[in-house]
C-alpha atoms as a PDB file:
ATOM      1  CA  UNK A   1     132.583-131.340  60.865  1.00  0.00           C
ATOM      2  CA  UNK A   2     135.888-130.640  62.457  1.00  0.00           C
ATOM      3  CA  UNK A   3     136.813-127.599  61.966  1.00  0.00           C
ATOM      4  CA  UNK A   4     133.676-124.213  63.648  1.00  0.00           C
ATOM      5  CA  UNK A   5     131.287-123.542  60.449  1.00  0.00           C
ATOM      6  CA  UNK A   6     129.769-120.709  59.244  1.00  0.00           C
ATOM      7  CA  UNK A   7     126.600-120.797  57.452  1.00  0.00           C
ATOM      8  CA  UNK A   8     126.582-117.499  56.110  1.00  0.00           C
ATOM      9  CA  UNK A   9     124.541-115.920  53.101  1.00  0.00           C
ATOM     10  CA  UNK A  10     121.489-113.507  52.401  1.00  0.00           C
ATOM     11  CA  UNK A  11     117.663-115.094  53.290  1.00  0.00           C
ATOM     12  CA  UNK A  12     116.835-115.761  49.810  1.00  0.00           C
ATOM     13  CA  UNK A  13     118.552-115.153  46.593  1.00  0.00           C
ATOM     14  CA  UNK A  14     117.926-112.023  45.138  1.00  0.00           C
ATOM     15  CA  UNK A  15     120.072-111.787  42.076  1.00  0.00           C
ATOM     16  CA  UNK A  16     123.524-112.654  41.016  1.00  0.00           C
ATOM     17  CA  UNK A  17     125.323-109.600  41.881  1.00  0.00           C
ATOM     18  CA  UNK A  18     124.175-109.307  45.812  1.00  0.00           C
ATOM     19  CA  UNK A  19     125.031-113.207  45.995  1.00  0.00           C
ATOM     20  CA  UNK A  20     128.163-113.380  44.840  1.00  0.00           C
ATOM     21  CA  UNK A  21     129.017-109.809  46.530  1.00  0.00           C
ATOM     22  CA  UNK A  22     127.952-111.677  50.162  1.00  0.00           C
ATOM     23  CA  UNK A  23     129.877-115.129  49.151  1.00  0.00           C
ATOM     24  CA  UNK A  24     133.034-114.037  48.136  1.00  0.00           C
ATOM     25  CA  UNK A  25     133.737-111.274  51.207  1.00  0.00           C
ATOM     26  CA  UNK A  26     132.457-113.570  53.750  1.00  0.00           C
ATOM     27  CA  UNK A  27     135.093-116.801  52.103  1.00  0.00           C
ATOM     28  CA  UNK A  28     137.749-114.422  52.138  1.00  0.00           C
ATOM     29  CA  UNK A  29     137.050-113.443  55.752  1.00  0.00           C
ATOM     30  CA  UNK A  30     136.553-117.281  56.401  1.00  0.00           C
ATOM     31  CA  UNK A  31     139.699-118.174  54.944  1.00  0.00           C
ATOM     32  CA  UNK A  32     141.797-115.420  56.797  1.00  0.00           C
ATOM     33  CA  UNK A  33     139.971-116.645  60.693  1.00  0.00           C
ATOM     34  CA  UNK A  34     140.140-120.711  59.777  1.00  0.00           C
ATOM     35  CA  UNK A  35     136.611-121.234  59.511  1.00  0.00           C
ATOM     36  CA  UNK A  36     135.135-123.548  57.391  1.00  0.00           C
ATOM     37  CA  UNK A  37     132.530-121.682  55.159  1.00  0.00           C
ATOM     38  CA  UNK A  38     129.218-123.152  53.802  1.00  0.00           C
ATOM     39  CA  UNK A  39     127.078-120.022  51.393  1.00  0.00           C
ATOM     40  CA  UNK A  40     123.752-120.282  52.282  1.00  0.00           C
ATOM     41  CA  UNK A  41     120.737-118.877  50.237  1.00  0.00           C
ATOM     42  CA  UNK A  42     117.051-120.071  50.206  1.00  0.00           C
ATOM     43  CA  UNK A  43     116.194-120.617  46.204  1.00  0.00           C
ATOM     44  CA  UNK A  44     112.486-119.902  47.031  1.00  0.00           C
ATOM     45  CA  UNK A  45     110.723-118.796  50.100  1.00  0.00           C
ATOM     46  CA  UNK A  46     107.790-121.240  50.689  1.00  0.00           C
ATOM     47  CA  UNK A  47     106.736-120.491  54.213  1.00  0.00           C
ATOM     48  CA  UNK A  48     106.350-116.328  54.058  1.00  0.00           C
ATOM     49  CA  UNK A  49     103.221-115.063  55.808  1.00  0.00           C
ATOM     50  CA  UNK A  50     102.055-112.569  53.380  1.00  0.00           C
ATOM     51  CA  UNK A  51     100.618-113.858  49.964  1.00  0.00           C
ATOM     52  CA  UNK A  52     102.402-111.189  48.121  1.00  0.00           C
ATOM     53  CA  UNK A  53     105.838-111.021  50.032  1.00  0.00           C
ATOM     54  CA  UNK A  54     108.735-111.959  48.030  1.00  0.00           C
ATOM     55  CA  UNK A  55     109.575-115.606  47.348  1.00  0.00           C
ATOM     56  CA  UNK A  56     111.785-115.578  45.010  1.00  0.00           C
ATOM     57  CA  UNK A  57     113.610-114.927  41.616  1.00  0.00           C
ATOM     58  CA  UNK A  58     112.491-118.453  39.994  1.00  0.00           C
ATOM     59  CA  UNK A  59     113.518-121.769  41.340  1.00  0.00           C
ATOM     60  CA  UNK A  60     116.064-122.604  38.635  1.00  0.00           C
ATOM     61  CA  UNK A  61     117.204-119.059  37.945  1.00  0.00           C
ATOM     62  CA  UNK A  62     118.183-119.044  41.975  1.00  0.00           C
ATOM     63  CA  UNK A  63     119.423-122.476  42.301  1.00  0.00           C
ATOM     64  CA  UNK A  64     121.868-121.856  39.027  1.00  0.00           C
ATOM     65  CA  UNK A  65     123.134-118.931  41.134  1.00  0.00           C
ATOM     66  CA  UNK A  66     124.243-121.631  43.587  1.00  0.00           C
ATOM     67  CA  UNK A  67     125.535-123.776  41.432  1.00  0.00           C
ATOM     68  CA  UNK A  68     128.148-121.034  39.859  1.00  0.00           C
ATOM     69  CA  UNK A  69     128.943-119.803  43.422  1.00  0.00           C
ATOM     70  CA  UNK A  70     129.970-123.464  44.423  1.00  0.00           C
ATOM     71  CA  UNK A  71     131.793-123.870  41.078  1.00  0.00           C
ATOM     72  CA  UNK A  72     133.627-120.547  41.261  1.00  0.00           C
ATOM     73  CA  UNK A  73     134.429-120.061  44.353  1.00  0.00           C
ATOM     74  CA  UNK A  74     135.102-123.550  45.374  1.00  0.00           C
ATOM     75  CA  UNK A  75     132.974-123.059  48.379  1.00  0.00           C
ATOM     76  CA  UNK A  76     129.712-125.362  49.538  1.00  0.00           C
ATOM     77  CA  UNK A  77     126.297-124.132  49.594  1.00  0.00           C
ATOM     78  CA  UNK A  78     123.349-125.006  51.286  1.00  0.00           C
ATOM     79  CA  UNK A  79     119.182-124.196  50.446  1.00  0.00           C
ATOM     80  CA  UNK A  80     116.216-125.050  52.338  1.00  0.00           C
ATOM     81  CA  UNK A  81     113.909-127.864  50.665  1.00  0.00           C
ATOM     82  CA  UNK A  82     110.137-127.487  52.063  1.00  0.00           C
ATOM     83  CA  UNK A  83     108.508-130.664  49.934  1.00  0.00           C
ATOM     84  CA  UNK A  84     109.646-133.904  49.065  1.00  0.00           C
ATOM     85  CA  UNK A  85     109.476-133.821  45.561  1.00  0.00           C
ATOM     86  CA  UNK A  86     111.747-130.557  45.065  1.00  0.00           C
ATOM     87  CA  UNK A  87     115.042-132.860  46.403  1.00  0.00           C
ATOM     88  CA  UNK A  88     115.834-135.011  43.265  1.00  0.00           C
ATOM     89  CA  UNK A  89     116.437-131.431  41.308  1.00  0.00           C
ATOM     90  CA  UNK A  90     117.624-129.492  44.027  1.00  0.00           C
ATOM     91  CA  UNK A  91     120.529-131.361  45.353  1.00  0.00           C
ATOM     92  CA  UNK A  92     122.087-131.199  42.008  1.00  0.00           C
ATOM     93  CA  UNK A  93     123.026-127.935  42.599  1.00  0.00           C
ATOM     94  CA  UNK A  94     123.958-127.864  46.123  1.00  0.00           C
ATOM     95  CA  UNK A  95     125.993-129.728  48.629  1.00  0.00           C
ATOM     96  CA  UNK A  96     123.555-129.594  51.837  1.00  0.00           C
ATOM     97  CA  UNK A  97     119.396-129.135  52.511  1.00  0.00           C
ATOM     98  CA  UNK A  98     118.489-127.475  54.919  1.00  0.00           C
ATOM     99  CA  UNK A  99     115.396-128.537  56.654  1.00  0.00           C
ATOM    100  CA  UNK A 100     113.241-125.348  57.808  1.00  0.00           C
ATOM    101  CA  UNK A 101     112.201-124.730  61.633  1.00  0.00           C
ATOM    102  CA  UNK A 102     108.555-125.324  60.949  1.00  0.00           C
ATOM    103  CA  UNK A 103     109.329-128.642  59.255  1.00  0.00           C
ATOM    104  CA  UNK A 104     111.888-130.514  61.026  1.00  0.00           C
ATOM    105  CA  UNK A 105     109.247-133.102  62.273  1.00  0.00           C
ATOM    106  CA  UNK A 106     108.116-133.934  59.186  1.00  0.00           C
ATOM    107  CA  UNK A 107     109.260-137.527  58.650  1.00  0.00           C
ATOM    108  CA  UNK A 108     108.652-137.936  54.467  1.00  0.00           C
ATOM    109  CA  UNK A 109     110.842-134.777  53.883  1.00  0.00           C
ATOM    110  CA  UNK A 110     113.741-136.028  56.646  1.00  0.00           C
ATOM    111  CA  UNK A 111     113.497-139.327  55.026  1.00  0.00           C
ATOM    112  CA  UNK A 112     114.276-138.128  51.395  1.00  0.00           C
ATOM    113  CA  UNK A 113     116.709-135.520  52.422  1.00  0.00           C
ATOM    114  CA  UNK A 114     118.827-138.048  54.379  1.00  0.00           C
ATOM    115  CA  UNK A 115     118.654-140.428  50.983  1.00  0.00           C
ATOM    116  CA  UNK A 116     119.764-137.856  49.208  1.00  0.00           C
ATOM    117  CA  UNK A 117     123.332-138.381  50.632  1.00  0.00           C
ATOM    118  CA  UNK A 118     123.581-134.681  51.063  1.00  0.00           C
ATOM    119  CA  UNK A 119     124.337-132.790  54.543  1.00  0.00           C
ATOM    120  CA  UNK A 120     121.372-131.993  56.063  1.00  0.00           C
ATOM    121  CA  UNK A 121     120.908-129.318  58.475  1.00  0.00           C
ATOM    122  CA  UNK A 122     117.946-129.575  60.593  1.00  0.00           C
ATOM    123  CA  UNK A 123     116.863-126.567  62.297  1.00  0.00           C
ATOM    124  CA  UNK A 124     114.870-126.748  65.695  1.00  0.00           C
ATOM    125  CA  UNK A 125     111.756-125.812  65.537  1.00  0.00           C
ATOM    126  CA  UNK A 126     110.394-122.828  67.725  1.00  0.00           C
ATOM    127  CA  UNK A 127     108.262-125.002  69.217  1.00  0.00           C
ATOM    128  CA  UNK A 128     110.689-127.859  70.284  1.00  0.00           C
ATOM    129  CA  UNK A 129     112.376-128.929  73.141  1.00  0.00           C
ATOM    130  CA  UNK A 130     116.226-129.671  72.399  1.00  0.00           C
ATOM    131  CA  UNK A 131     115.845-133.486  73.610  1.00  0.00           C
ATOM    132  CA  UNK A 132     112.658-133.912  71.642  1.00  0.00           C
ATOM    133  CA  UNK A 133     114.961-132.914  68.559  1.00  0.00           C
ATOM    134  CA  UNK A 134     116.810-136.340  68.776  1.00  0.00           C
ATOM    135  CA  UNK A 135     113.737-137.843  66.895  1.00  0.00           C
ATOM    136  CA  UNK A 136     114.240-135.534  63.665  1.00  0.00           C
ATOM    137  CA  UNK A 137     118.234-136.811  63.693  1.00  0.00           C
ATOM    138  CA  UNK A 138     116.854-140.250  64.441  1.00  0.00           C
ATOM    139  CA  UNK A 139     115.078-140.314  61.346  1.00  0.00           C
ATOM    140  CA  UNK A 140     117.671-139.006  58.915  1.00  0.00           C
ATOM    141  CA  UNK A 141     120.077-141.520  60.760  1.00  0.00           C
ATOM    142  CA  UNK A 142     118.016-144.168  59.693  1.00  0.00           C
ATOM    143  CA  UNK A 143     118.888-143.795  56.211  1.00  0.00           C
ATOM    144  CA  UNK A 144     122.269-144.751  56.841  1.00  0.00           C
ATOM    145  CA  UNK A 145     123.381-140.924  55.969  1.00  0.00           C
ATOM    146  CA  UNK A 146     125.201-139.788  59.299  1.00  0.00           C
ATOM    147  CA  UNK A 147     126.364-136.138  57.903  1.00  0.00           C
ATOM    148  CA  UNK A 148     123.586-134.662  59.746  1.00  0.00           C
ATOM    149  CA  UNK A 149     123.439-131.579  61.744  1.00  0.00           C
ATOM    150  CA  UNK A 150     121.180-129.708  64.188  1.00  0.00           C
ATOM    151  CA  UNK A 151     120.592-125.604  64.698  1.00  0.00           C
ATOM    152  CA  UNK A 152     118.834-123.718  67.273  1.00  0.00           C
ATOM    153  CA  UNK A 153     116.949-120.556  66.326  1.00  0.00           C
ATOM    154  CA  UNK A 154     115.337-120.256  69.818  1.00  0.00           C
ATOM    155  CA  UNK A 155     111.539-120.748  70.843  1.00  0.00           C
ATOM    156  CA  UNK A 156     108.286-118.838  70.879  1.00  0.00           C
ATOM    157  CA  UNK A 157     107.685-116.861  73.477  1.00  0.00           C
ATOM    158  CA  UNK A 158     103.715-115.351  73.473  1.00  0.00           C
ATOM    159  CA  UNK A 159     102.986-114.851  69.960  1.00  0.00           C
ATOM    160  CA  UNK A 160     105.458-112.067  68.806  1.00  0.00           C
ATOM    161  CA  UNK A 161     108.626-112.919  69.842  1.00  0.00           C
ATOM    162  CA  UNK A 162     111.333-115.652  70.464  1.00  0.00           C
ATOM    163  CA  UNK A 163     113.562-116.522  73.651  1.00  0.00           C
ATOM    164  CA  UNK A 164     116.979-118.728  73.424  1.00  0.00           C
ATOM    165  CA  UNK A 165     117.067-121.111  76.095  1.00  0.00           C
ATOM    166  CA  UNK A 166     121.300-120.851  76.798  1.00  0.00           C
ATOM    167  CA  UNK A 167     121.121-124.189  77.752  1.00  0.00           C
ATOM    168  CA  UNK A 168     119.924-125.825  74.373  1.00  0.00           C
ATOM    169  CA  UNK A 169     123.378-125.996  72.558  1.00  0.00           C
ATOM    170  CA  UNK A 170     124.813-128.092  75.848  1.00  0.00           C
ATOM    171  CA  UNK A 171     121.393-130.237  75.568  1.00  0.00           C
ATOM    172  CA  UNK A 172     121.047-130.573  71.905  1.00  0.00           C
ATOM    173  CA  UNK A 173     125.133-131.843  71.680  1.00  0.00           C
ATOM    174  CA  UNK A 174     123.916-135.071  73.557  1.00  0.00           C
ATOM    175  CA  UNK A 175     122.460-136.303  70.886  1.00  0.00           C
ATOM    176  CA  UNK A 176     126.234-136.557  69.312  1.00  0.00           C
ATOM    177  CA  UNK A 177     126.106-134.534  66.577  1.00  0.00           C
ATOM    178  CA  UNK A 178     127.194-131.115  65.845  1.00  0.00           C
ATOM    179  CA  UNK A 179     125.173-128.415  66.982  1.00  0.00           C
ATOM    180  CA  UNK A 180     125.148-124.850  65.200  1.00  0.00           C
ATOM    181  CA  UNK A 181     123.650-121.651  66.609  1.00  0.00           C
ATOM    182  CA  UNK A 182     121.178-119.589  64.424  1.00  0.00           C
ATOM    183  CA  UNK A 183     122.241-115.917  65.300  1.00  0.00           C
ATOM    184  CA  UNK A 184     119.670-114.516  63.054  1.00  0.00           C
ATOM    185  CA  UNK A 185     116.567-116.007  63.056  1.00  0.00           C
ATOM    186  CA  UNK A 186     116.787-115.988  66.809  1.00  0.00           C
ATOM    187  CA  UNK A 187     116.369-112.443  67.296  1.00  0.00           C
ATOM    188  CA  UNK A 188     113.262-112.305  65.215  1.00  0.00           C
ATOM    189  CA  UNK A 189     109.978-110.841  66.196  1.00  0.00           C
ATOM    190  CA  UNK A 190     107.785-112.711  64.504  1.00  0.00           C
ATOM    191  CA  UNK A 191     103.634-112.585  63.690  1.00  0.00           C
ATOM    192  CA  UNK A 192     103.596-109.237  63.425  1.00  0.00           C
ATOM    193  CA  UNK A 193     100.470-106.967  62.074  1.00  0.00           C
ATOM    194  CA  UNK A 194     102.375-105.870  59.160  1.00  0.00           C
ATOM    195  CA  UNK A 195     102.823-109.729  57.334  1.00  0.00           C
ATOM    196  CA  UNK A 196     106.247-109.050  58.165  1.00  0.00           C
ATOM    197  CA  UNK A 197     108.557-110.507  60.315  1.00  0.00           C
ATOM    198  CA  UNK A 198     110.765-107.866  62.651  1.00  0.00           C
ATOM    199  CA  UNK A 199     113.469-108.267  65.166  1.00  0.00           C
ATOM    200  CA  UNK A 200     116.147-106.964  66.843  1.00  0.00           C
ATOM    201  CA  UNK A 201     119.668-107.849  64.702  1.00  0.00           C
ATOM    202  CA  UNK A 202     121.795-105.486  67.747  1.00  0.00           C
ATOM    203  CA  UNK A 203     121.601-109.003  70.070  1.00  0.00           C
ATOM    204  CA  UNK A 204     122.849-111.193  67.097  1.00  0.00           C
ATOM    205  CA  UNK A 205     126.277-110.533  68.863  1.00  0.00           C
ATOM    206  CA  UNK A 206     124.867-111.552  72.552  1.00  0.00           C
ATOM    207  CA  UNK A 207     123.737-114.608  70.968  1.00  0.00           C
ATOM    208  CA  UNK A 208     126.703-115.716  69.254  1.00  0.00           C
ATOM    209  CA  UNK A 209     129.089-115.124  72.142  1.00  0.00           C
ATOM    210  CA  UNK A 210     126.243-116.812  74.246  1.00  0.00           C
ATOM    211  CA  UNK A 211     126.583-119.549  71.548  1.00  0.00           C
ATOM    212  CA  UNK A 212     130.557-119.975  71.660  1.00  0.00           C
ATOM    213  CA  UNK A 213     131.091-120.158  75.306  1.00  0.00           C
ATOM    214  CA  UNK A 214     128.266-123.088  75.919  1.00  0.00           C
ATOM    215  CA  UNK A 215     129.691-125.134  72.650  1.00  0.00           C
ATOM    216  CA  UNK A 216     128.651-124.485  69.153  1.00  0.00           C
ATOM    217  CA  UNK A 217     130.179-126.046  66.906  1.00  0.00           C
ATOM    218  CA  UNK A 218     129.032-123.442  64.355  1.00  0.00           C
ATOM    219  CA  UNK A 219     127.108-120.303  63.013  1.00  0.00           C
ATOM    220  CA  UNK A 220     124.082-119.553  61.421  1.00  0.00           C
ATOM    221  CA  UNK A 221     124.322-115.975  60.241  1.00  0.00           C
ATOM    222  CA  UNK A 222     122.023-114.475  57.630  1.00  0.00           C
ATOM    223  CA  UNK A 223     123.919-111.147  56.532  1.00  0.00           C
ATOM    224  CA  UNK A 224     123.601-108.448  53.357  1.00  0.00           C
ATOM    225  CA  UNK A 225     125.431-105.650  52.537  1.00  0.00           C
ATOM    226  CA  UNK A 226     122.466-103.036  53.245  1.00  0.00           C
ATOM    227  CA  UNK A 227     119.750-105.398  54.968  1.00  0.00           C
ATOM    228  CA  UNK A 228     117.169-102.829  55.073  1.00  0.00           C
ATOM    229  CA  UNK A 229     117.002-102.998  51.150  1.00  0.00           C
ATOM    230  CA  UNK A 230     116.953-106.605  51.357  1.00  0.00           C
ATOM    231  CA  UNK A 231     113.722-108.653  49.901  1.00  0.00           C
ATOM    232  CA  UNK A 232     113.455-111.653  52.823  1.00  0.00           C
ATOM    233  CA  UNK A 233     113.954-110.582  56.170  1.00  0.00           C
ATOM    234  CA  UNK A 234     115.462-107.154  56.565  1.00  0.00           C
ATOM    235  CA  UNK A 235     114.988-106.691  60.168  1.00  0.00           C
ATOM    236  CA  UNK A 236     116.634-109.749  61.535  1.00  0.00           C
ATOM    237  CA  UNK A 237     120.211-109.956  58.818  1.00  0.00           C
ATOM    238  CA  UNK A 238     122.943-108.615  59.688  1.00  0.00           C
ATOM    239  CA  UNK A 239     125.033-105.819  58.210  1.00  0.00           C
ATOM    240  CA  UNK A 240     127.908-107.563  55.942  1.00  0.00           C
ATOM    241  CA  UNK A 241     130.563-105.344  57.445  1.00  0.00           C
ATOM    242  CA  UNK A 242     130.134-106.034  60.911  1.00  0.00           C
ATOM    243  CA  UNK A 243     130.265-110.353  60.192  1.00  0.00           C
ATOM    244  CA  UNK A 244     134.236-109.521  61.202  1.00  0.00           C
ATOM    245  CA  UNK A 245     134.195-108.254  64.163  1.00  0.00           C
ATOM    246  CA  UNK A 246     131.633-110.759  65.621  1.00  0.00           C
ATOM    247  CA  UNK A 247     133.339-113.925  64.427  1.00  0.00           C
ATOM    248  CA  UNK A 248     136.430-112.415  65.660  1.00  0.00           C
ATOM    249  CA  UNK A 249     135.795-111.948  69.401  1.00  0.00           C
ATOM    250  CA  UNK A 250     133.646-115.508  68.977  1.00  0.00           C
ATOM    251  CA  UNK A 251     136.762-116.776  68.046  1.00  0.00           C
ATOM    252  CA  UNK A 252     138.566-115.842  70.804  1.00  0.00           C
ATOM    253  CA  UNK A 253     136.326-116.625  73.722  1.00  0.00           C
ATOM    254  CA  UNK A 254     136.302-120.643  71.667  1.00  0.00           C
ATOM    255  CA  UNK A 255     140.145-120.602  71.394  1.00  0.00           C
ATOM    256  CA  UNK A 256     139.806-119.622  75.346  1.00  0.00           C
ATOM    257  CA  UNK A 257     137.727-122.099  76.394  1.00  0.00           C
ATOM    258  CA  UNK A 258     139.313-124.933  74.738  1.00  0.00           C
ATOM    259  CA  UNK A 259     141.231-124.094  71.793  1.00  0.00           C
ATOM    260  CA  UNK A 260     140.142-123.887  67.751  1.00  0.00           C
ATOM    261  CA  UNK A 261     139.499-127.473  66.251  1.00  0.00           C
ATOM    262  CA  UNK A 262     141.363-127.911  62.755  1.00  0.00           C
ATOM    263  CA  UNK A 263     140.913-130.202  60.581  1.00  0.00           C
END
């Protein structure tokens, strides 16, 4: 990747409507700033505390939502795959896995997603060190598919919250590939009494500007147009209308630092 990503997209798809809402305003933002745009949306939630929280709409109902997004819109998508066996159907309809926080050590999943000649994004685990994460891209490296990238998403701190360690984009980027910043997920408060995860989405812009200055090469961003109605992760997305200004000032502090990369 040449040319600063966003990952952008709700936590799980929900229905059509909401989807396509959140994937055509953020391309058309995309396009206007020069950033490359990947939609992202989880097709099913496999990894959700509570046994009755939401995990999805059906697998192929959702991942047919993807596929018509990508089609339509000309735009790539990306979904999280949590078991081996789910990548042979998935990757039809998408352009990139993504490889979940809590999984990125696991070697069979790595391994298929890497032969699946996909992208693969691998996101750091909360309880990972950024140098230890050069064994995860290791492993889809060894499958001769290079278009591999990491994203941080901070680490736990106690049992209820997270802490991003503003040195873990410079550390990760040694490994030599790109390195994306998880805005969202980073600001969760997570394990709490409820079943349901909480947070604090008024840092998301801290983190990104944090983010920009020490060298992302991209964004993570889970946003909805009214998050608090939203059925994955309400308290950690971030309201669709304020994606602009964010990106915008991000932008800036990049182009000062060094300029915009095209492609």
């Amino acid at each position: 990747m040449n040319k600063f990503t966003l990952i952008a997209g709700p936590c799980a798809i929900e229905d059509n409507d909401t989807a396509f809402l959140i994937a055509s305003k953020v391309n058309e933002l995309c396009k206007a700033l020069g950033v490359h745009y990947i939609f992202k949306g989880s097709y099913k939630k496999a990894n959700r505390s509570r046994l009755n929280s939401f995990s999805g709409i059906g697998d192929q109902k959702a991942l047919d939502v993807l596929s018509t997004i990508h089609n339509e819109l000309h735009i790539d998508t990306i979904t999280d795959v949590h078991e081996t066996k789910d990548i042979a159907h998935v990757k039809d309809h998408v352009q990139h896995l993504q490889i979940p926080a809590f999984l990125c050590r696991q070697t069979e999943l790595l391994l298929a997603a890497g032969k699946s000649g996909q992208g693969v994004n691998i996101k750091k685990g909360q309880f990972m060190s950024a140098e230890a994460m050069k064994f995860a891209l290791e492993k889809v490296y060894s499958t001769g598919n290079k278009n591999v990238w990491l994203t941080e998403r901070g680490n736990s701190f106690g049992y209820n919250d997270l802490v991003v360690d503003a040195t873990s984009i410079y550390k990760m980027k040694q490994h030599g590939a790109p390195v994306f910043m998880d805005c969202t997920h980073a600001v969760q408060k997570p394990n709490q009494n409820s079943g349901i995860t909480g947070g604090d989405p008024s840092t998301i812009e801290a983190i990104a500007l944090s983010a920009i200055a020490t060298g992302a090469d991209g964004f993570f961003i889970e946003t909805h147009p009214n998050p608090s109605t939203a059925k994955s992760d309400p308290h950690t997305m971030l309201k669709l209308n304020l994606l602009e200004k964010i990106l915008v000032k991000c932008l800036r502090v990049k182009e000062a630092l060094g300029g915009i990369n095209q492609e």
